[in-house]
Protein backbone atom coordinates (compact mmCIF):
# COMPACT_ATOMS: atom_id res chain seq x y z
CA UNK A 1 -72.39 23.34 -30.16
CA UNK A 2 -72.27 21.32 -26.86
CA UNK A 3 -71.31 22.13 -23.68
CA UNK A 4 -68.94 24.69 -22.54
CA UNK A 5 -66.46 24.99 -19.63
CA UNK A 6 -65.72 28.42 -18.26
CA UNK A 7 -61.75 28.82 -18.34
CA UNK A 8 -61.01 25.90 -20.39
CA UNK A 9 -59.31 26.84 -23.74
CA UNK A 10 -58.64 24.05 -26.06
CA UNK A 11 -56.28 24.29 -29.05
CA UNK A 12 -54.97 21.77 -31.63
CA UNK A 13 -51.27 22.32 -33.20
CA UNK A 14 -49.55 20.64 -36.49
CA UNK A 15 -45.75 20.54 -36.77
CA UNK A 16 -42.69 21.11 -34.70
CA UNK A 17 -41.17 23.31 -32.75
CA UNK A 18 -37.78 23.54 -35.14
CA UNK A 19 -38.03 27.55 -35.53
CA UNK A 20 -38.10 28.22 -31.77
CA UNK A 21 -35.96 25.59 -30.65
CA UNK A 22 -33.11 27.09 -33.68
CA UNK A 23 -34.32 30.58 -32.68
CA UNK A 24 -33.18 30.18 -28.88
CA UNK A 25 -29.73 28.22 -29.44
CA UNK A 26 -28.83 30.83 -32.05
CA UNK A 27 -29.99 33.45 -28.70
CA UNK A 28 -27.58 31.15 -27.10
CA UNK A 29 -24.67 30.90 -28.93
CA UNK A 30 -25.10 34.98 -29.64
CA UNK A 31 -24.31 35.28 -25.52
CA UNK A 32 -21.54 32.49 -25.32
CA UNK A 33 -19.62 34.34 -28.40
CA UNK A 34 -20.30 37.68 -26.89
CA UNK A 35 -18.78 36.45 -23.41
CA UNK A 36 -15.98 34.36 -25.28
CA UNK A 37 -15.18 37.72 -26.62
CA UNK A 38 -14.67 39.38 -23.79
CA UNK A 39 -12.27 36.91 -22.67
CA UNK A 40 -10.64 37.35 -26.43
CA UNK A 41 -10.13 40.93 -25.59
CA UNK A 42 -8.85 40.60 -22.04
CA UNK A 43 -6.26 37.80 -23.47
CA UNK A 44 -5.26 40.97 -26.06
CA UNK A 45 -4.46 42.86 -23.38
CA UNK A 46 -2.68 40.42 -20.93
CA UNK A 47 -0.36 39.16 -23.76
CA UNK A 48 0.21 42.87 -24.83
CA UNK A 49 1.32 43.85 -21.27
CA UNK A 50 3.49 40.61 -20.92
CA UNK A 51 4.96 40.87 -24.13
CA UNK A 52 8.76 41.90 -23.64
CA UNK A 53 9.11 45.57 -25.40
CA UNK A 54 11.79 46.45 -27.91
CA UNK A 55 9.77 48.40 -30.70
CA UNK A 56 6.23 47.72 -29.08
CA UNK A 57 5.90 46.35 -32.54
CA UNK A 58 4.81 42.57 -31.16
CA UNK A 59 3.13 43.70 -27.71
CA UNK A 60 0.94 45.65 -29.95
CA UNK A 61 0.44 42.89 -32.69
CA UNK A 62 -1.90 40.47 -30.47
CA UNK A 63 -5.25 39.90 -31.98
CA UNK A 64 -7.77 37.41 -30.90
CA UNK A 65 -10.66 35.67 -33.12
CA UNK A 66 -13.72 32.98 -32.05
CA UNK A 67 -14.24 30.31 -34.41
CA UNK A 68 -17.39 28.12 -34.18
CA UNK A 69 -17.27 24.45 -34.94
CA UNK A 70 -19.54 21.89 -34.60
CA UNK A 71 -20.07 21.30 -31.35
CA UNK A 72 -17.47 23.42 -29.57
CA UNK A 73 -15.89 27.09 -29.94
CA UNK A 74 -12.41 28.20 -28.90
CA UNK A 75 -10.80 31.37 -28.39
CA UNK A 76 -7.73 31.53 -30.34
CA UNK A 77 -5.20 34.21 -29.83
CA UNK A 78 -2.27 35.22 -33.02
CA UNK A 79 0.33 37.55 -33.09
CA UNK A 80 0.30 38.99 -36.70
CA UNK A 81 4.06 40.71 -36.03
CA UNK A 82 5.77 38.26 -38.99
CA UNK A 83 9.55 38.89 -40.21
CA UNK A 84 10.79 37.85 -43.90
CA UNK A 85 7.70 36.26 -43.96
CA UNK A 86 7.54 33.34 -41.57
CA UNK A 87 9.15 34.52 -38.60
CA UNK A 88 6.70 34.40 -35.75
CA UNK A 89 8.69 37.25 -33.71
CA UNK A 90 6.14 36.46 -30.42
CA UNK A 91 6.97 32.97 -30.96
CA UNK A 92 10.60 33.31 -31.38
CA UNK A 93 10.79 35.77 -27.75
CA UNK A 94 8.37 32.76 -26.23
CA UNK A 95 10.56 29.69 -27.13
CA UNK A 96 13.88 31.49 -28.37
CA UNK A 97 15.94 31.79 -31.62
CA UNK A 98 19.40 30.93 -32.77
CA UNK A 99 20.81 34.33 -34.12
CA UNK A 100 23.35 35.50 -37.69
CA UNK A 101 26.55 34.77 -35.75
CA UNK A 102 25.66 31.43 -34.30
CA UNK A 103 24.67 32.40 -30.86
CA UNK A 104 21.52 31.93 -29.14
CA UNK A 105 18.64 34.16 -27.34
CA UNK A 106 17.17 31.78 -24.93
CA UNK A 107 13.10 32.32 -24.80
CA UNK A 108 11.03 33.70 -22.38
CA UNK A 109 7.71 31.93 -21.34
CA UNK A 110 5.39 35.03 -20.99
CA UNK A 111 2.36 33.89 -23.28
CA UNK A 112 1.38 31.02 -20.01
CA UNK A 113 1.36 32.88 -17.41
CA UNK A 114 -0.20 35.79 -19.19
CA UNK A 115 -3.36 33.46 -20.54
CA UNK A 116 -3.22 31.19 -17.11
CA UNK A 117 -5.59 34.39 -15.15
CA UNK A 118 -8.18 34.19 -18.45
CA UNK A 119 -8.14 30.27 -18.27
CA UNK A 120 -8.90 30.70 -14.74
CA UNK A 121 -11.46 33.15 -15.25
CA UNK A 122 -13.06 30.84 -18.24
CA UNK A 123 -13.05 27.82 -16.00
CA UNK A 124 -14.56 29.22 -12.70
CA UNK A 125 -17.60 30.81 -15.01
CA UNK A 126 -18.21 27.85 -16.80
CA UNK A 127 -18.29 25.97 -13.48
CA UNK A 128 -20.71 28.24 -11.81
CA UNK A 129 -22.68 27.93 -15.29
CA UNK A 130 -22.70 24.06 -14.68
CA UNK A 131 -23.35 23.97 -11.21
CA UNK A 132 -26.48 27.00 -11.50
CA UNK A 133 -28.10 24.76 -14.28
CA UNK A 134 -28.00 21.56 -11.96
């Protein structure tokens, strides 16, 4: 059988390592969605609390969703608070509307400096993510 060394363990392996290596960046991207999300959330709520208040209708219609692409995922936030159809009414207070009578509502910019906090927030973790990998 020939000679043995005392602690020495030899083994042999075929293949890849494609299932691990798949296995940990789906880990991965599972934690970077699940903090994205967080951030979705606290957008919700800024752009709820910023959103000017007539019915509560629009403050109350922010939603937020992540969407994966290849090679980078966003956080976008929607208001689903539509009129007739095509009328974006968070859209219309944000960059104002021309009204029935031929007047006009001037817009309020709300939406930036309710998201600019969250941007922050985003940046400053994905800096000390950056710098702690070095």
């Amino acid at each position: 059988m020939g000679t043995s060394m005392a602690g020495v363990v030899n083994f042999t392996h075929k293949g890849n390592f494609k299932n691990t290596e798949r296995f940990f960046k789906a880990a991965q991207n599972n934690e970077i969605i699940k903090k994205l999300s967080q951030y979705g959330e606290k957008g919700v709520k800024a752009l709820s609390a910023a959103t000017p208040v007539d019915t509560g209708k629009t403050a109350n219609s922010w939603i937020y969703e992540i969407v994966v692409e290849k090679g980078k995922t966003s956080i976008i936030w929607s208001n689903t608070n539509v009129v007739k159809g095509y009328a974006n009414v968070a859209i219309l207070l944000q960059y104002g509307h021309a009204t029935r009578n031929g007047g006009y509502v001037q817009g309020r910019d709300y939406i930036n400096p309710a998201l600019k906090p969250i941007f922050d927030e985003i940046a400053d973790a994905a800096w000390k993510e950056v710098i702690y990998y070095k």
